[in-house]
Each structure stands twice: as C-alpha cells, then as structure tokens.
C-alpha atoms as a PDB file:
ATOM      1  CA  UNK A   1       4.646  16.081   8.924  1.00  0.00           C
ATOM      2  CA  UNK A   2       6.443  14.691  11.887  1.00  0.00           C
ATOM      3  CA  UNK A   3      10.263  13.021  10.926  1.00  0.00           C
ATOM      4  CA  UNK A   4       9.887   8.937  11.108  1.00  0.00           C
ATOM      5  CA  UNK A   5      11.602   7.387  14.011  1.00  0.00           C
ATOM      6  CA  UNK A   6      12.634   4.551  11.992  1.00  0.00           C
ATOM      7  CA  UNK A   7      14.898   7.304   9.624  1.00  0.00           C
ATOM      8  CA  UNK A   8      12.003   5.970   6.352  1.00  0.00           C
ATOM      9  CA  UNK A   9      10.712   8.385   4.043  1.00  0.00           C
ATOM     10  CA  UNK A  10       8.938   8.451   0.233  1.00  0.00           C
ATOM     11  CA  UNK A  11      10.502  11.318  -1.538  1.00  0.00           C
ATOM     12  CA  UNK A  12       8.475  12.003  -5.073  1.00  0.00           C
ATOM     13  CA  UNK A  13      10.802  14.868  -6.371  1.00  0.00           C
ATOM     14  CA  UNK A  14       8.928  16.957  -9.170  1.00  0.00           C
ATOM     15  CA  UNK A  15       7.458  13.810 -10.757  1.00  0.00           C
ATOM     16  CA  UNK A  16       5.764  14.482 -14.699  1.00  0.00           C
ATOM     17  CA  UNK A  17       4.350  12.259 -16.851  1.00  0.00           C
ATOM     18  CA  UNK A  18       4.089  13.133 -20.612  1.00  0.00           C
ATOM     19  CA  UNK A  19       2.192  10.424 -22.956  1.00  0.00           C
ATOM     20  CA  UNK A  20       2.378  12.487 -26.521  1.00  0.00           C
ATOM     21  CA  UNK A  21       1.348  15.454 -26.325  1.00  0.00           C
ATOM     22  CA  UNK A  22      -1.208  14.648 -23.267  1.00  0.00           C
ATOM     23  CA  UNK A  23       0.555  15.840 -19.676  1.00  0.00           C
ATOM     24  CA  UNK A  24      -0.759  13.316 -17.133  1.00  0.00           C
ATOM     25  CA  UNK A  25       1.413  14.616 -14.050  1.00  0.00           C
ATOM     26  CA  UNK A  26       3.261  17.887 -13.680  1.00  0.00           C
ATOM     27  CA  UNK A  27       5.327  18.829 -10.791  1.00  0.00           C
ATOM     28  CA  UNK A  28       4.025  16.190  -8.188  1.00  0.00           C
ATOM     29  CA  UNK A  29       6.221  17.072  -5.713  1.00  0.00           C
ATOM     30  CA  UNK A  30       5.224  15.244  -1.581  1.00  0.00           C
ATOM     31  CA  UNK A  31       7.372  13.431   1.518  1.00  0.00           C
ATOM     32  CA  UNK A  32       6.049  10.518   3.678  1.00  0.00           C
ATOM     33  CA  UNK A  33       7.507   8.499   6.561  1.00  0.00           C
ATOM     34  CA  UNK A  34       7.301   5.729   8.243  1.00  0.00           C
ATOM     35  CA  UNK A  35       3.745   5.663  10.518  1.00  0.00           C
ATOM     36  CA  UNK A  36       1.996   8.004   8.352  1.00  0.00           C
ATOM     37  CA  UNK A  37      -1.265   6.710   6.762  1.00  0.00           C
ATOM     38  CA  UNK A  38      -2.381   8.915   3.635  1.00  0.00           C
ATOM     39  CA  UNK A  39      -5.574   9.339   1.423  1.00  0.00           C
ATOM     40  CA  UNK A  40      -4.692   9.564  -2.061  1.00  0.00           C
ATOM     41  CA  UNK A  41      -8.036  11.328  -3.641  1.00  0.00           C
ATOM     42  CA  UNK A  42      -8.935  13.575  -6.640  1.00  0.00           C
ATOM     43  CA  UNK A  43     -11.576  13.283  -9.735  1.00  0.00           C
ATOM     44  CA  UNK A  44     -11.521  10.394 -12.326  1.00  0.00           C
ATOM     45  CA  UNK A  45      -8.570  11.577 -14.423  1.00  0.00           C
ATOM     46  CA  UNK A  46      -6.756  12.920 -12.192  1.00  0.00           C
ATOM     47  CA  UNK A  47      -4.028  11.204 -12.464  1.00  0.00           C
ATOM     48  CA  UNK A  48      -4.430   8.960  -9.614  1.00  0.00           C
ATOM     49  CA  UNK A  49      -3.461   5.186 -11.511  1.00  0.00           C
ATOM     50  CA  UNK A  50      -0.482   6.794 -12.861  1.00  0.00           C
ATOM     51  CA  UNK A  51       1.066   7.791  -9.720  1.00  0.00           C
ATOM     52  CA  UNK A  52       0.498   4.802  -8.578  1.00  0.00           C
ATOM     53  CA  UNK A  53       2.228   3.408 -10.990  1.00  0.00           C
ATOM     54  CA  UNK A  54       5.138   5.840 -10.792  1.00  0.00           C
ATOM     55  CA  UNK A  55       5.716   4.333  -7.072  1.00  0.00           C
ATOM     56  CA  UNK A  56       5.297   1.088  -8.289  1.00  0.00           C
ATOM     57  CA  UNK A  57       8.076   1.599 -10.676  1.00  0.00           C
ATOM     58  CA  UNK A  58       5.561   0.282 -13.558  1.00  0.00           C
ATOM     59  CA  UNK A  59       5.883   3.633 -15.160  1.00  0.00           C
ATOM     60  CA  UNK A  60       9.271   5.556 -15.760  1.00  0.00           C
ATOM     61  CA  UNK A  61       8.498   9.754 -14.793  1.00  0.00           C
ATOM     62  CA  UNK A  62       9.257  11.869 -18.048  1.00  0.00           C
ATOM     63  CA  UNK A  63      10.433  14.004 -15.424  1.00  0.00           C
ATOM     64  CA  UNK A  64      11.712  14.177 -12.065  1.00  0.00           C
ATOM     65  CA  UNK A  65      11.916  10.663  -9.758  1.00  0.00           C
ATOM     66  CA  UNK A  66      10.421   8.836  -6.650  1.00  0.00           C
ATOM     67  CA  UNK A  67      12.756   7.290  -4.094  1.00  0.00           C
ATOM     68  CA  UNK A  68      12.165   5.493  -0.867  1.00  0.00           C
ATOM     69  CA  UNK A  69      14.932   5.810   1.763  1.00  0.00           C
ATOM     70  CA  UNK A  70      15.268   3.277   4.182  1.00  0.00           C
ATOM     71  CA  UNK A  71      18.043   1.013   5.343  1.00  0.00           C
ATOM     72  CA  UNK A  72      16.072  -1.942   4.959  1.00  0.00           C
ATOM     73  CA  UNK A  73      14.129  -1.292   1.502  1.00  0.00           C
ATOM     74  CA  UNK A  74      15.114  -2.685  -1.797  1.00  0.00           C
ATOM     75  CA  UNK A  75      18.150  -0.578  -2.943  1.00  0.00           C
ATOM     76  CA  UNK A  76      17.436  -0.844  -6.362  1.00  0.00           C
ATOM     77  CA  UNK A  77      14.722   1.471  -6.290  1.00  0.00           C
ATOM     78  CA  UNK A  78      10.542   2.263  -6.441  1.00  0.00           C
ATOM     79  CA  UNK A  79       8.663  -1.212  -6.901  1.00  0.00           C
ATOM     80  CA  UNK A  80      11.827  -3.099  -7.900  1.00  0.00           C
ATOM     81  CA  UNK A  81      11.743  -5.519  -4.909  1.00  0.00           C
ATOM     82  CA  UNK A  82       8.632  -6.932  -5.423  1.00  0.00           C
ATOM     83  CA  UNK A  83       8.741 -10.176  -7.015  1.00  0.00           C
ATOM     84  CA  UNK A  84      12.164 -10.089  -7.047  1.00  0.00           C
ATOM     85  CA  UNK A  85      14.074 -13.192  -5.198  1.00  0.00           C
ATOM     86  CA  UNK A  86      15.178 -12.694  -2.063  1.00  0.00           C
ATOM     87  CA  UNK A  87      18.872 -13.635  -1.438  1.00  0.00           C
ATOM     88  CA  UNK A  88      18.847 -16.133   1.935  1.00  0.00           C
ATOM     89  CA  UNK A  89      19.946 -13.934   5.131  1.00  0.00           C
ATOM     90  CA  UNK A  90      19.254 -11.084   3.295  1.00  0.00           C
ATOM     91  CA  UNK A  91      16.086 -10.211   2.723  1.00  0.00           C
ATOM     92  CA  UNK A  92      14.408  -7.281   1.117  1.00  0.00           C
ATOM     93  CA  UNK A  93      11.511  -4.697   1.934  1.00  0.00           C
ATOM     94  CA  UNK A  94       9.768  -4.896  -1.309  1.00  0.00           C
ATOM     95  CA  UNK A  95       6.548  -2.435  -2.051  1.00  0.00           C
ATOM     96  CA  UNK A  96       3.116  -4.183  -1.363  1.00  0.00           C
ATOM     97  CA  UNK A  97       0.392  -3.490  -3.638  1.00  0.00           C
ATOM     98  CA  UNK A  98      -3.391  -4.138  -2.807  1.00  0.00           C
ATOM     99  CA  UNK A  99      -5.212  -3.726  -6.340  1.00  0.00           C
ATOM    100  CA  UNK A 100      -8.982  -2.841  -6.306  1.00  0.00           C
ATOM    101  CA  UNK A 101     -10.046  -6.326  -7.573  1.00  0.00           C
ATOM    102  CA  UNK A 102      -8.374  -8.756  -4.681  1.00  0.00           C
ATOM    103  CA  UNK A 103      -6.134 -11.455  -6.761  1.00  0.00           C
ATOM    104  CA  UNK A 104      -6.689 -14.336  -4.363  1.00  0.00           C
ATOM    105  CA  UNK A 105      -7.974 -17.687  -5.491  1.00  0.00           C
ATOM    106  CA  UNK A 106     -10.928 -18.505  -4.085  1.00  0.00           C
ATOM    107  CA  UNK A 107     -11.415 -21.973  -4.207  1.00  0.00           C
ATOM    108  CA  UNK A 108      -8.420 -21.943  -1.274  1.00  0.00           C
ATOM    109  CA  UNK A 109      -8.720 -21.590   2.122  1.00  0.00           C
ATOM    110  CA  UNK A 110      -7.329 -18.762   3.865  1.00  0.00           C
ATOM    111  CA  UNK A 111      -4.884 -20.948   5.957  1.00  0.00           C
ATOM    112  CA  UNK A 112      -3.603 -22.239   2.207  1.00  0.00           C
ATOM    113  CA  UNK A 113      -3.654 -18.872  -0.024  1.00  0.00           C
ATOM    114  CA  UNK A 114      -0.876 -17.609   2.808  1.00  0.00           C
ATOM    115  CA  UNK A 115       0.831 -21.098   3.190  1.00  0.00           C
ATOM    116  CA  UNK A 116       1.044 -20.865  -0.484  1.00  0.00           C
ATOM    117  CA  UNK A 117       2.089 -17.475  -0.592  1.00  0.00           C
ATOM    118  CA  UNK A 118       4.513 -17.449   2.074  1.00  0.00           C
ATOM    119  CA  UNK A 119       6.696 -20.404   0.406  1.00  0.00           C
ATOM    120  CA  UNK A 120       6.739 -18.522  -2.771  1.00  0.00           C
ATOM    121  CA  UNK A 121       7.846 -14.777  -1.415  1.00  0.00           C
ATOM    122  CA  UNK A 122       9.717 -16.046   1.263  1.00  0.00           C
ATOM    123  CA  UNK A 123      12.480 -18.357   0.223  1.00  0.00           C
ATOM    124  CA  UNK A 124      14.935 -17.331   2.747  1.00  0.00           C
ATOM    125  CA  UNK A 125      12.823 -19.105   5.510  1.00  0.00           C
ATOM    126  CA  UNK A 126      12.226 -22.382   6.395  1.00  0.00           C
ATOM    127  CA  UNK A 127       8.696 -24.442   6.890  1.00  0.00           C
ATOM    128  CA  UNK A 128       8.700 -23.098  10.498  1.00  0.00           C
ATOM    129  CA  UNK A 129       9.492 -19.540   9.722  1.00  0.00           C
ATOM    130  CA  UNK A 130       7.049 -18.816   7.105  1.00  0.00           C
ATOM    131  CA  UNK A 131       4.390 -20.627   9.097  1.00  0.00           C
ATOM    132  CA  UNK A 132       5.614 -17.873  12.088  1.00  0.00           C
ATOM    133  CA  UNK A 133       4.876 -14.910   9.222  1.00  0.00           C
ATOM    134  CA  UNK A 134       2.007 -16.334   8.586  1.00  0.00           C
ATOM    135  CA  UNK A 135       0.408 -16.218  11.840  1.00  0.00           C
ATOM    136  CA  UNK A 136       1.698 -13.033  12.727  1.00  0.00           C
ATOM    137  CA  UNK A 137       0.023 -11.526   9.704  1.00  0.00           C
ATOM    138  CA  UNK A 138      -3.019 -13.103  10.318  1.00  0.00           C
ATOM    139  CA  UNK A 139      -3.183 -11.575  13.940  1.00  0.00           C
ATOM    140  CA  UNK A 140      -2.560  -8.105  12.254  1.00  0.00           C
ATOM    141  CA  UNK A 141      -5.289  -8.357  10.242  1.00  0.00           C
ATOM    142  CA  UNK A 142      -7.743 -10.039  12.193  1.00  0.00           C
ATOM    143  CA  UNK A 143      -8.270 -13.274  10.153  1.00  0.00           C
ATOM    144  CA  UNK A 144      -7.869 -15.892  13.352  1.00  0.00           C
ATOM    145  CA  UNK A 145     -10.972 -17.269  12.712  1.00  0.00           C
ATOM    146  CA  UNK A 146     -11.518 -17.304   9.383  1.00  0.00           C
ATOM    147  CA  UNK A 147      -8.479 -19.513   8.766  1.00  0.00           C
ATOM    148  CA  UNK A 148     -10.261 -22.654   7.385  1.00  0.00           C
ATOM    149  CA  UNK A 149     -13.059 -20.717   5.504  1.00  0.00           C
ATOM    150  CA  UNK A 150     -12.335 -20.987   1.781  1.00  0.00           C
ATOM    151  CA  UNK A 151     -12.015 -17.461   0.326  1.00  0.00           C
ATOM    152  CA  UNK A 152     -15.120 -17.227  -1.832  1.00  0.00           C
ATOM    153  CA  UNK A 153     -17.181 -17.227   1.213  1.00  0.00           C
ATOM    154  CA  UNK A 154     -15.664 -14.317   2.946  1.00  0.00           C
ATOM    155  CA  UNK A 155     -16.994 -11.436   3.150  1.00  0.00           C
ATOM    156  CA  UNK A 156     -16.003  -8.103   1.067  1.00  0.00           C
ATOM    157  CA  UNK A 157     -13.853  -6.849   3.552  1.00  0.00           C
ATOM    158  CA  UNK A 158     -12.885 -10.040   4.563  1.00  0.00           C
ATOM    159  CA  UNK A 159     -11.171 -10.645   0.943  1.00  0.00           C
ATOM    160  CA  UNK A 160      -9.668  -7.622   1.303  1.00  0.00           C
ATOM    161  CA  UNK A 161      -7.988  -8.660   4.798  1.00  0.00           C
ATOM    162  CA  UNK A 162      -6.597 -11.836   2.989  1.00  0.00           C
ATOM    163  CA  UNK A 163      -5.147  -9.339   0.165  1.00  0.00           C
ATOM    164  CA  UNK A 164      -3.671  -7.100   2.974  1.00  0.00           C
ATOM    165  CA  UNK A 165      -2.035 -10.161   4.839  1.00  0.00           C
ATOM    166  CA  UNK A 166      -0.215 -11.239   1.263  1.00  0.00           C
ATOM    167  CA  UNK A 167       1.242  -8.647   1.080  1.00  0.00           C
ATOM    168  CA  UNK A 168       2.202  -7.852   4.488  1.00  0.00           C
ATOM    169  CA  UNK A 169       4.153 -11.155   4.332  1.00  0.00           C
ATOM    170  CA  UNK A 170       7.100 -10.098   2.889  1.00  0.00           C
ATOM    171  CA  UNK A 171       7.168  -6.461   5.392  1.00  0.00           C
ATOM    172  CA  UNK A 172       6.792  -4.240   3.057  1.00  0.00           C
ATOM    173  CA  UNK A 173       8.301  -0.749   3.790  1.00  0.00           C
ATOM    174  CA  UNK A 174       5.505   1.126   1.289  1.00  0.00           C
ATOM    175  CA  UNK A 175       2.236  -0.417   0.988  1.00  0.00           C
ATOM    176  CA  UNK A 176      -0.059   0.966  -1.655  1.00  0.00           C
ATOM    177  CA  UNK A 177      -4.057   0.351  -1.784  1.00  0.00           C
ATOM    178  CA  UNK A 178      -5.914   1.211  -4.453  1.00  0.00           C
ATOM    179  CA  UNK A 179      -9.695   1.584  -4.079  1.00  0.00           C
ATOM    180  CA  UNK A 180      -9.795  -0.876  -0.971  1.00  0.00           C
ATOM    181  CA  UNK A 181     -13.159  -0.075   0.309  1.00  0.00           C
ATOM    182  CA  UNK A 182     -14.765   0.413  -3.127  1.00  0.00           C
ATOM    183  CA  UNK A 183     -18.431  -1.018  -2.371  1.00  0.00           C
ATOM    184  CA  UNK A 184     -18.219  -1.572   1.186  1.00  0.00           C
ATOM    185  CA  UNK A 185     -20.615   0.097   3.346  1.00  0.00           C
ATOM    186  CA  UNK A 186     -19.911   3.014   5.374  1.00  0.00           C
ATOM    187  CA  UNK A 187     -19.235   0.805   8.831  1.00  0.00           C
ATOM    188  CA  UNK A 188     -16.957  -2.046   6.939  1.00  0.00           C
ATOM    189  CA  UNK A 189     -14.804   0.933   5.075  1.00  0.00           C
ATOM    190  CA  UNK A 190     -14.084   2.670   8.420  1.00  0.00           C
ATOM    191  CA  UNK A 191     -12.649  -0.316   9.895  1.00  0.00           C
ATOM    192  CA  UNK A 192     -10.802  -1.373   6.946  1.00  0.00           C
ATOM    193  CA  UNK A 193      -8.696   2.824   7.793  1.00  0.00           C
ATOM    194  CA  UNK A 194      -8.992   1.370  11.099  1.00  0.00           C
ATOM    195  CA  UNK A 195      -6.622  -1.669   9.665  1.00  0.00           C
ATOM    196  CA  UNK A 196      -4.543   0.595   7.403  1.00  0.00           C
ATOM    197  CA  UNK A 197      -3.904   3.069  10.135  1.00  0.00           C
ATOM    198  CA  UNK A 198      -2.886   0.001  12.182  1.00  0.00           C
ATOM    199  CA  UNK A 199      -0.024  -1.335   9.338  1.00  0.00           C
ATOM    200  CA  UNK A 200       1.168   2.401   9.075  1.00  0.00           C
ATOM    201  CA  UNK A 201       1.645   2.356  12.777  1.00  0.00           C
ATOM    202  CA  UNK A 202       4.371  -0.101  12.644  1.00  0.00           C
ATOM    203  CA  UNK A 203       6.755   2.065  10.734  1.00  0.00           C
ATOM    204  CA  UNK A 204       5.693   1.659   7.647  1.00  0.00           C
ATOM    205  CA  UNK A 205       4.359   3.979   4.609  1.00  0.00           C
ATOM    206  CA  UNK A 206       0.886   3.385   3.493  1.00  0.00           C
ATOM    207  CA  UNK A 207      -0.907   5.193   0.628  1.00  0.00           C
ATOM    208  CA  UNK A 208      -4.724   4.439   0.334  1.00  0.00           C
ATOM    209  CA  UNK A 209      -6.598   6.001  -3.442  1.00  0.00           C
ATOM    210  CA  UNK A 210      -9.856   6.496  -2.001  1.00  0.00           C
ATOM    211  CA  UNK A 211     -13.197   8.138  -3.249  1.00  0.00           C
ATOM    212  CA  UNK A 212     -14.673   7.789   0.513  1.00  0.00           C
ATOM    213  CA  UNK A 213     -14.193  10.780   2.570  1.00  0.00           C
ATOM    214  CA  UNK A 214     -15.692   9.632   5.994  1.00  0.00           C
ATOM    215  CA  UNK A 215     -12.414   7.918   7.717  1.00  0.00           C
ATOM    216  CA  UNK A 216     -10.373  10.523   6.732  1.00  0.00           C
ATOM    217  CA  UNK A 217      -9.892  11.652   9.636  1.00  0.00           C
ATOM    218  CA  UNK A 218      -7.342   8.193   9.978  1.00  0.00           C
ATOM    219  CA  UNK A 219      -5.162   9.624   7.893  1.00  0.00           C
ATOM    220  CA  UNK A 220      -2.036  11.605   9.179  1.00  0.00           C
ATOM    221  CA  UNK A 221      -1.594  13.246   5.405  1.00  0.00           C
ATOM    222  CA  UNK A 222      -4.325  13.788   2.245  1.00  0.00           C
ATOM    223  CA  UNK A 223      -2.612  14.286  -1.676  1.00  0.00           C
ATOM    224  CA  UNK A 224      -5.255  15.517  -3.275  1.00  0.00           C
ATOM    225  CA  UNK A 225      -4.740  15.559  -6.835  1.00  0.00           C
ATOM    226  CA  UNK A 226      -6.422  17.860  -9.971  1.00  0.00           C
ATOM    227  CA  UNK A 227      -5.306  17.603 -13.199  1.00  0.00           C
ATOM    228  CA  UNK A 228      -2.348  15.917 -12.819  1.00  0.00           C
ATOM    229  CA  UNK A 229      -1.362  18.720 -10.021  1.00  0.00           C
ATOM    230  CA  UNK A 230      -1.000  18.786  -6.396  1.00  0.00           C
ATOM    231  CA  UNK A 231      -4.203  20.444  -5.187  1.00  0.00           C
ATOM    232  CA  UNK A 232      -3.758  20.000  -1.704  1.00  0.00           C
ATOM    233  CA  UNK A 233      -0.740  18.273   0.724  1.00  0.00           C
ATOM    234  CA  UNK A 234      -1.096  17.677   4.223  1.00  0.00           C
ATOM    235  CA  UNK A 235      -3.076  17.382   6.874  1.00  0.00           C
ATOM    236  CA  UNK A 236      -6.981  16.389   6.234  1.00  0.00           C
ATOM    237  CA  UNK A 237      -7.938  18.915   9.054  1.00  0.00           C
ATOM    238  CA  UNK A 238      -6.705  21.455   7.379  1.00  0.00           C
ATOM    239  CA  UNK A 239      -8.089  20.671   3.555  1.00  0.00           C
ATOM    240  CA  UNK A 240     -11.276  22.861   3.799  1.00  0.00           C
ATOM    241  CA  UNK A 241      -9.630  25.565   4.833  1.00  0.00           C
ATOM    242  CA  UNK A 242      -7.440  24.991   2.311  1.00  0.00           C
END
C-alpha cells in the first residue's frame, strides 16, 4: 500500500484475543493510511465484531496492540477520543463508528439530529461554527435536500447518510462501518462505497465489514479474515489469485 501523504497510519501489531480457553484472534497483524478505503470480510465467526472492537478500544487485545499515528488523532489511544470532551482550541480526531442499526432518532429532522449533534460533540465551537460543520458534512454526504425531511421517512441509505454525517462531524481520523449496506439493493450499496471511498479520499482511514462483494473494487485494501486469522491482506485485485 502506498505511504499517506498526510504522515496517518493504523498499525494493528500481532493483535490476539483469548476469551477462556476459546482463541477469537491470533496474530492479526495489517497497516492502513490515510485515503485508503478497506473491506473488512470473512464468515460469521470470524472474528469480525471483535476486531472491531479492538480498534474501538471496547476490547483490550490479550496480545499484541492497535495504534493510530497521526499528529492530529487522540493521543490517548484506539477509540479513546470518542465521546471524550474536547478541550476549546484544541480539538481531537476521535474514531467514528457507523453501527449496523443507524442510532438516529427519527422523529427529528435531519437539519435537527446534526444541530443537535453538533452542539453536543463540538463544544469548542460556537453557534456559527457548528452550523459551518454542519453544512459541510451535509454536502459530503449528499443530504442538501433532505434537510427538513424527518428521519423516519428517509430512505435506507438515506439513514445511513445521516449516520455517516454524525460522525463525520467531529473529523474523525478512522472511521469504522459495520454492515452499512446490509439490505440495500445492489445499486443503493454501490453508491453508499461510492460515499465511503469519497470520506477515505480526504485523508482519512475507513474500514467497511461487509458481506457484499460487488463494490469491491472501491476499495484500495481487503482483510479478509478466517478463524480469527488473516486469510488474505491487500489489494482486492489480487484476492483470487490469492
């Protein structure tokens, strides 16, 4: 994989987890930067959640460690950042986490669920600066129009926008996505990779666990994992040869 341009990278370093006598990871061992996109995949039990977790810094490895190196992330560590407050003039690049199930309330319009949102994660800005994030995340993920809608009458992969542009608020330096185009049809899931490619693009690193294969192709790296193994690491062209 190419070296970022903005110097950011996600190290996992040998990562196992043990849970009794079960071994749910052994040896994951991969490096990301900044403006790659990858497609987390790999059978139900796999091992998937618990990575995930790992990153998140919701589980502690029984072995080996995750870092993310970047002037500009939280220093503290994996997932530490995240609803953590942010000192004013100085804020953090937390990790952004899209679960599978979108936790938005949908009685709210879109306009308030990010109005809401924004004065919550971002403290260190006033009225006029988290209306400024606000728009701008909108633009990146396409919601100018559906602004006023209340979020219950969005579609799928409209939801899933909204739950993309909460957590882009706070510029997060890894964002995470698990199962985002679960249920969507072929056409919605490959421009929802269109949108992830998109985030990666500016800099940051973005990890999608994914059971569709056809958008792929998006991705700049696959981790394809098998029994709590690394399978496969790199680039999707390459897999079936693999």
């Amino acid at each position: 994989m190419p070296n970022s341009p903005t110097g950011l990278h996600l190290d996992v370093h040998d990562v196992g987890v043990r849970i009794g006598t079960t071994q749910i990871l052994e040896d994951v061992r991969f490096r990301l930067h900044g403006g790659e996109l990858c497609a987390l995949i790999g059978p139900s039990g796999a091992g998937k959640s618990t990575l995930i977790k790992v990153l998140l810094g919701l589980r502690t490895p029984s072995t080996g460690a995750a870092s993310l190196d970047d002037r500009g992330a939280t220093s503290s560590g994996l997932g530490a950042g995240r609803a953590a407050p942010q000192p004013a003039g100085h804020p953090t690049r937390p990790i952004g986490y899209v679960p599978q199930d979108d936790a938005v309330h949908m009685t709210l319009t879109v306009a308030d669920c990010l109005g809401y949102a924004a004065e919550l994660r971002l403290p260190h800005l006033d009225a006029e600066g988290q209306a400024a994030r606000v728009a701008e995340v909108v633009r990146q993920v396409g919601l100018e129009e559906r602004l006023n809608l209340v979020i219950k009458k969005l579609s799928g992969g409209q939801r899933k926008r909204v739950s993309v542009a909460l957590e882009l608020l706070t510029e997060p330096a890894l964002l995470i996505l698990d199962e985002p185009t679960s249920g969507l049809d072929p056409g919605l899931e490959a421009r929802m990779m269109g949108l992830f490619a998109n985030v990666a693009a500016q800099g940051r690193v973005v990890l999608v666990a994914t059971h569709a294969m056809e958008s792929i192709d998006r991705c700049q790296a696959l981790l394809v994992l098998v029994r709590g193994r690394v399978a496969y690491f790199g680039a999707p062209r390459d897999a079936l040869a693999y």
